[in-house]
N, C-alpha and C. Protein backbone atom coordinates (compact mmCIF):
# COMPACT_ATOMS: atom_id res chain seq x y z
N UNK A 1 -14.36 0.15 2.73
CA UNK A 1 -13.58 -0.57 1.74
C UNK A 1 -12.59 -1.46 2.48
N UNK A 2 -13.01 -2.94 1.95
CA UNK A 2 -11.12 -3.52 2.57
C UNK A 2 -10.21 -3.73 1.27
N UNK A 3 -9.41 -3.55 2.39
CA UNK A 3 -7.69 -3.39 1.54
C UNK A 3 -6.90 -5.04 1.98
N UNK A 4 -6.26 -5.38 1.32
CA UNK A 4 -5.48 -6.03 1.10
C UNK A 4 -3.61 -5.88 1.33
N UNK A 5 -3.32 -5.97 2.84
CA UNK A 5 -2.35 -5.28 2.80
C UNK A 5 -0.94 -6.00 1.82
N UNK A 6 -0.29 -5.04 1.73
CA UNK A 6 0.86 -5.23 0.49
C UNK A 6 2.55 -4.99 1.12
N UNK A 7 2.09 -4.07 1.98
CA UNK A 7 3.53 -3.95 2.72
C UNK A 7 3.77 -3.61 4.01
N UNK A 8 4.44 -3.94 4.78
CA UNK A 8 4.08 -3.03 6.06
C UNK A 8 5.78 -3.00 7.00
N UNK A 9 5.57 -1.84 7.72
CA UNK A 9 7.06 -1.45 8.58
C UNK A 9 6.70 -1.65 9.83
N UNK A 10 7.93 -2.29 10.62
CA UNK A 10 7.75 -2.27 11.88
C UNK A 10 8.29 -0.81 12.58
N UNK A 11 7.15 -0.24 13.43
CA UNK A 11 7.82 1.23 14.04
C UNK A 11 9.21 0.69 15.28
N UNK A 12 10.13 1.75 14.92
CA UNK A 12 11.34 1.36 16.22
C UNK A 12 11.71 1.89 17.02
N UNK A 13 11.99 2.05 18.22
CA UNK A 13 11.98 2.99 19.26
C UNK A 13 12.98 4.14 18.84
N UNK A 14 13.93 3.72 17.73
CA UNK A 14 15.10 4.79 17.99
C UNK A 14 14.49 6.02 16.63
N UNK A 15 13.50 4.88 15.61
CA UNK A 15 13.08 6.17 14.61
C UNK A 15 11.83 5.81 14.55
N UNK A 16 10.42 5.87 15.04
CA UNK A 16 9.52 5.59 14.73
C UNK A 16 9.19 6.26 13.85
N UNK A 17 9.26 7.20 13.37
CA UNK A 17 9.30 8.19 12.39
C UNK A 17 9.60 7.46 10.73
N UNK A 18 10.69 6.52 10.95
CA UNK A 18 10.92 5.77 9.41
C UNK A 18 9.82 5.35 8.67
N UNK A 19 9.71 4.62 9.59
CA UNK A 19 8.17 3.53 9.26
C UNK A 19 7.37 3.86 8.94
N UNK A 20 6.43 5.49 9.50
CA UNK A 20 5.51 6.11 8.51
C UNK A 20 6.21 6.89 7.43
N UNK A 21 7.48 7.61 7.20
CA UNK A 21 8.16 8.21 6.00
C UNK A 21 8.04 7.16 4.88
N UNK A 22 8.13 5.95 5.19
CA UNK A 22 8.30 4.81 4.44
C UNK A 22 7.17 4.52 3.52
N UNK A 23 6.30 4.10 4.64
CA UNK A 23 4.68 4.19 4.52
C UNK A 23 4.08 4.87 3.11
N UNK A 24 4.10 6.12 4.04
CA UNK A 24 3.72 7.53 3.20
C UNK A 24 3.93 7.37 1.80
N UNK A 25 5.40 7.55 1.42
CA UNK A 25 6.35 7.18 -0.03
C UNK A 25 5.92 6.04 -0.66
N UNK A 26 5.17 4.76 -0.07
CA UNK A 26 5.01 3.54 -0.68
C UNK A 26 3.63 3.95 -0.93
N UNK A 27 2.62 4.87 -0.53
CA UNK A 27 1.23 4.99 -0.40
C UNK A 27 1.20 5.86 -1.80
N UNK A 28 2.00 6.77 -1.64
CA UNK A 28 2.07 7.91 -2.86
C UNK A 28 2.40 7.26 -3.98
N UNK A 29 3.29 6.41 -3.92
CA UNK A 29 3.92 5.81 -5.36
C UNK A 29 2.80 4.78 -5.88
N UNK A 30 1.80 4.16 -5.03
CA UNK A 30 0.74 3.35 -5.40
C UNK A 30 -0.61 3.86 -6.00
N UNK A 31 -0.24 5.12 -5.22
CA UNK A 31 -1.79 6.15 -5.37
C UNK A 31 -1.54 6.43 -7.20
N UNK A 32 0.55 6.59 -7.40
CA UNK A 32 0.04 6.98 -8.96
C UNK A 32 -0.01 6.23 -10.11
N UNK A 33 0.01 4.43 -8.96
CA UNK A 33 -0.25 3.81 -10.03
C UNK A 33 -1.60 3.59 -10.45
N UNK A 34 -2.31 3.19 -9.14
CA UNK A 34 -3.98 3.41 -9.42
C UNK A 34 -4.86 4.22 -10.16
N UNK A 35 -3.65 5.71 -9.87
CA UNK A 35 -4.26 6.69 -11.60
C UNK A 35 -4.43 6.43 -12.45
N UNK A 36 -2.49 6.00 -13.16
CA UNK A 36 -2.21 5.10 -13.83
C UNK A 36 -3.15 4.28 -15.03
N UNK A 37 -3.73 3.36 -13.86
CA UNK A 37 -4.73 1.86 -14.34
C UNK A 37 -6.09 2.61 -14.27
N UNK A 38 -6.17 3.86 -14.11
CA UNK A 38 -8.01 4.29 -14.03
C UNK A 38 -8.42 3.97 -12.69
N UNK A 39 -7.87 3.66 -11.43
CA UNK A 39 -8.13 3.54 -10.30
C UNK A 39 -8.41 4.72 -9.82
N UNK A 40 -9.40 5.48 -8.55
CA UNK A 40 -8.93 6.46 -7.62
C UNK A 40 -8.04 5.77 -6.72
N UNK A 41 -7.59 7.31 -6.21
CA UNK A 41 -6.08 7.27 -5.50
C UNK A 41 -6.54 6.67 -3.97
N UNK A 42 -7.96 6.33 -4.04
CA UNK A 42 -8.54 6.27 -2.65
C UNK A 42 -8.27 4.85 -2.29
N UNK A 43 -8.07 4.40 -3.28
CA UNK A 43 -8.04 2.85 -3.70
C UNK A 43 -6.61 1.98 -3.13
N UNK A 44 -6.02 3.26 -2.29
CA UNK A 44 -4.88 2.88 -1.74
C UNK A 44 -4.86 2.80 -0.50
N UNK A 45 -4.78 2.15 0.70
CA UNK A 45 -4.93 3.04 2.22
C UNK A 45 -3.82 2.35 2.93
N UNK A 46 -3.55 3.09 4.05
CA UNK A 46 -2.84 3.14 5.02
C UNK A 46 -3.54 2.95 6.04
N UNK A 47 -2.65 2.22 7.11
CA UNK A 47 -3.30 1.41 8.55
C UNK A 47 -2.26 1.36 9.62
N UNK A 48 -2.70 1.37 10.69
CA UNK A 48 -1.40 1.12 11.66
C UNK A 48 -1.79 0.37 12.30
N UNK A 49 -1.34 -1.05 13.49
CA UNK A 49 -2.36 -1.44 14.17
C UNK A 49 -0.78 -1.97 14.99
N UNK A 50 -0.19 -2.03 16.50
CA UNK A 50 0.26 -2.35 16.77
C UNK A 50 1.99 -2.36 16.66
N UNK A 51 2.09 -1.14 16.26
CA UNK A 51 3.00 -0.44 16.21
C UNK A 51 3.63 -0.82 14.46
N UNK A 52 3.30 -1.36 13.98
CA UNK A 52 3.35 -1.87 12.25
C UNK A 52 2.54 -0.65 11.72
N UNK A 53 3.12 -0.45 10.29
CA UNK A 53 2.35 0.80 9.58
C UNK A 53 2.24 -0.01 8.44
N UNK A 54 0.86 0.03 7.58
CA UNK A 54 0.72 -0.98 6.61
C UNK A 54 0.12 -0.26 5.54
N UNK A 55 0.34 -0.53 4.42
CA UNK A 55 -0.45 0.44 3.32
C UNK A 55 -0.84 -1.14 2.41
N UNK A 56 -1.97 -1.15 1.73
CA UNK A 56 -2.85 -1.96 1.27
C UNK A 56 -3.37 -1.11 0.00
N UNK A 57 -4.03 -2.45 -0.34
CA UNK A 57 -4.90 -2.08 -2.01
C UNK A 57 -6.35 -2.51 -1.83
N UNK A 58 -7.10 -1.96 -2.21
CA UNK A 58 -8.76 -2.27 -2.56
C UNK A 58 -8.58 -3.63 -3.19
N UNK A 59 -9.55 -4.13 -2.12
CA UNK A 59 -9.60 -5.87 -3.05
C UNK A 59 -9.86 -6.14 -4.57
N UNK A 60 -10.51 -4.99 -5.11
CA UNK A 60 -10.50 -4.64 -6.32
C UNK A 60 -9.44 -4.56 -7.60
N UNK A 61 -8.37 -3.35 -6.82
CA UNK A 61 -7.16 -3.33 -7.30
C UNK A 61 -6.70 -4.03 -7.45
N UNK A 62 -6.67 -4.82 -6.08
CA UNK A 62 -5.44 -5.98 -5.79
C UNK A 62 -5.99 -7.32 -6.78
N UNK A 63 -6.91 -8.06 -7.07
CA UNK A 63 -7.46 -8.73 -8.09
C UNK A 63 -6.80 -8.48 -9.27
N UNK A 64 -7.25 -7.07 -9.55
CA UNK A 64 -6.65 -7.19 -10.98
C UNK A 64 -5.25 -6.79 -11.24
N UNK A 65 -4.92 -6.31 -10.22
CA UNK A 65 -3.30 -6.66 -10.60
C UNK A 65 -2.45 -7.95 -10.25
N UNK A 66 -3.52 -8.76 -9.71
CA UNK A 66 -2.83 -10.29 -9.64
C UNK A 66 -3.38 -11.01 -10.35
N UNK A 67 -4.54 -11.03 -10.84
CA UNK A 67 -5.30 -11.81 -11.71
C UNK A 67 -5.00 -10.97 -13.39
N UNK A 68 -4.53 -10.03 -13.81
CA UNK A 68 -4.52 -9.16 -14.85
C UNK A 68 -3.42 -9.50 -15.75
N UNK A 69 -3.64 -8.77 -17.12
CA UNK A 69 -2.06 -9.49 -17.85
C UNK A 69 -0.74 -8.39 -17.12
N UNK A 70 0.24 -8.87 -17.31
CA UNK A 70 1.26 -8.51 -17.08
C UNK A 70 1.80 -9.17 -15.73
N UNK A 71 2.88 -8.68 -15.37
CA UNK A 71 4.03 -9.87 -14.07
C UNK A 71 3.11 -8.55 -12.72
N UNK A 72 3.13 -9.47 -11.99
CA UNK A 72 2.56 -8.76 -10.88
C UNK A 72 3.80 -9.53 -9.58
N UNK A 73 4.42 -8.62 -8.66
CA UNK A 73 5.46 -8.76 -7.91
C UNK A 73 5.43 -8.50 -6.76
N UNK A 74 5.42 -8.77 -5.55
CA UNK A 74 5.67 -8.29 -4.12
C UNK A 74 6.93 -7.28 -4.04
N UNK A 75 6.58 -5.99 -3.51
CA UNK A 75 7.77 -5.33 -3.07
C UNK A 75 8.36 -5.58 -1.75
């Protein structure tokens, strides 16, 4: 599946630790929107690539919540 990333943290030497806590919390809160809309929660993923932690949406998702009725927003 590709994802469409939506947000992502830079890791920092003094807490690298934030950046996936962050992550995590932004992954969970997406997973219950995808319930939500009739999505699986799978439909959400997480990535790291270069010390950035990124959580994304199924190109699927991400379509219809930008193409769909209602305000669709960058966090």
């Amino acid at each position: 599946m590709n994802c469409v990333m939506i947000n992502n943290w830079k890791k920092s030497e003094k807490a690298p630790e934030a950046a996936q806590q962050a992550a995590e919390m932004t992954r969970k809160h997406w997973q219950e929107i995808a319930l939500d809309h009739g999505y699986a929660p799978n439909n959400v993923c997480l990535a790291e690539r270069d010390g950035v932690v990124m959580v994304g949406l199924s190109e699927e998702m991400y379509e219809d919540f930008r193409e769909g009725t209602g305000g669709w927003s960058f966090y």
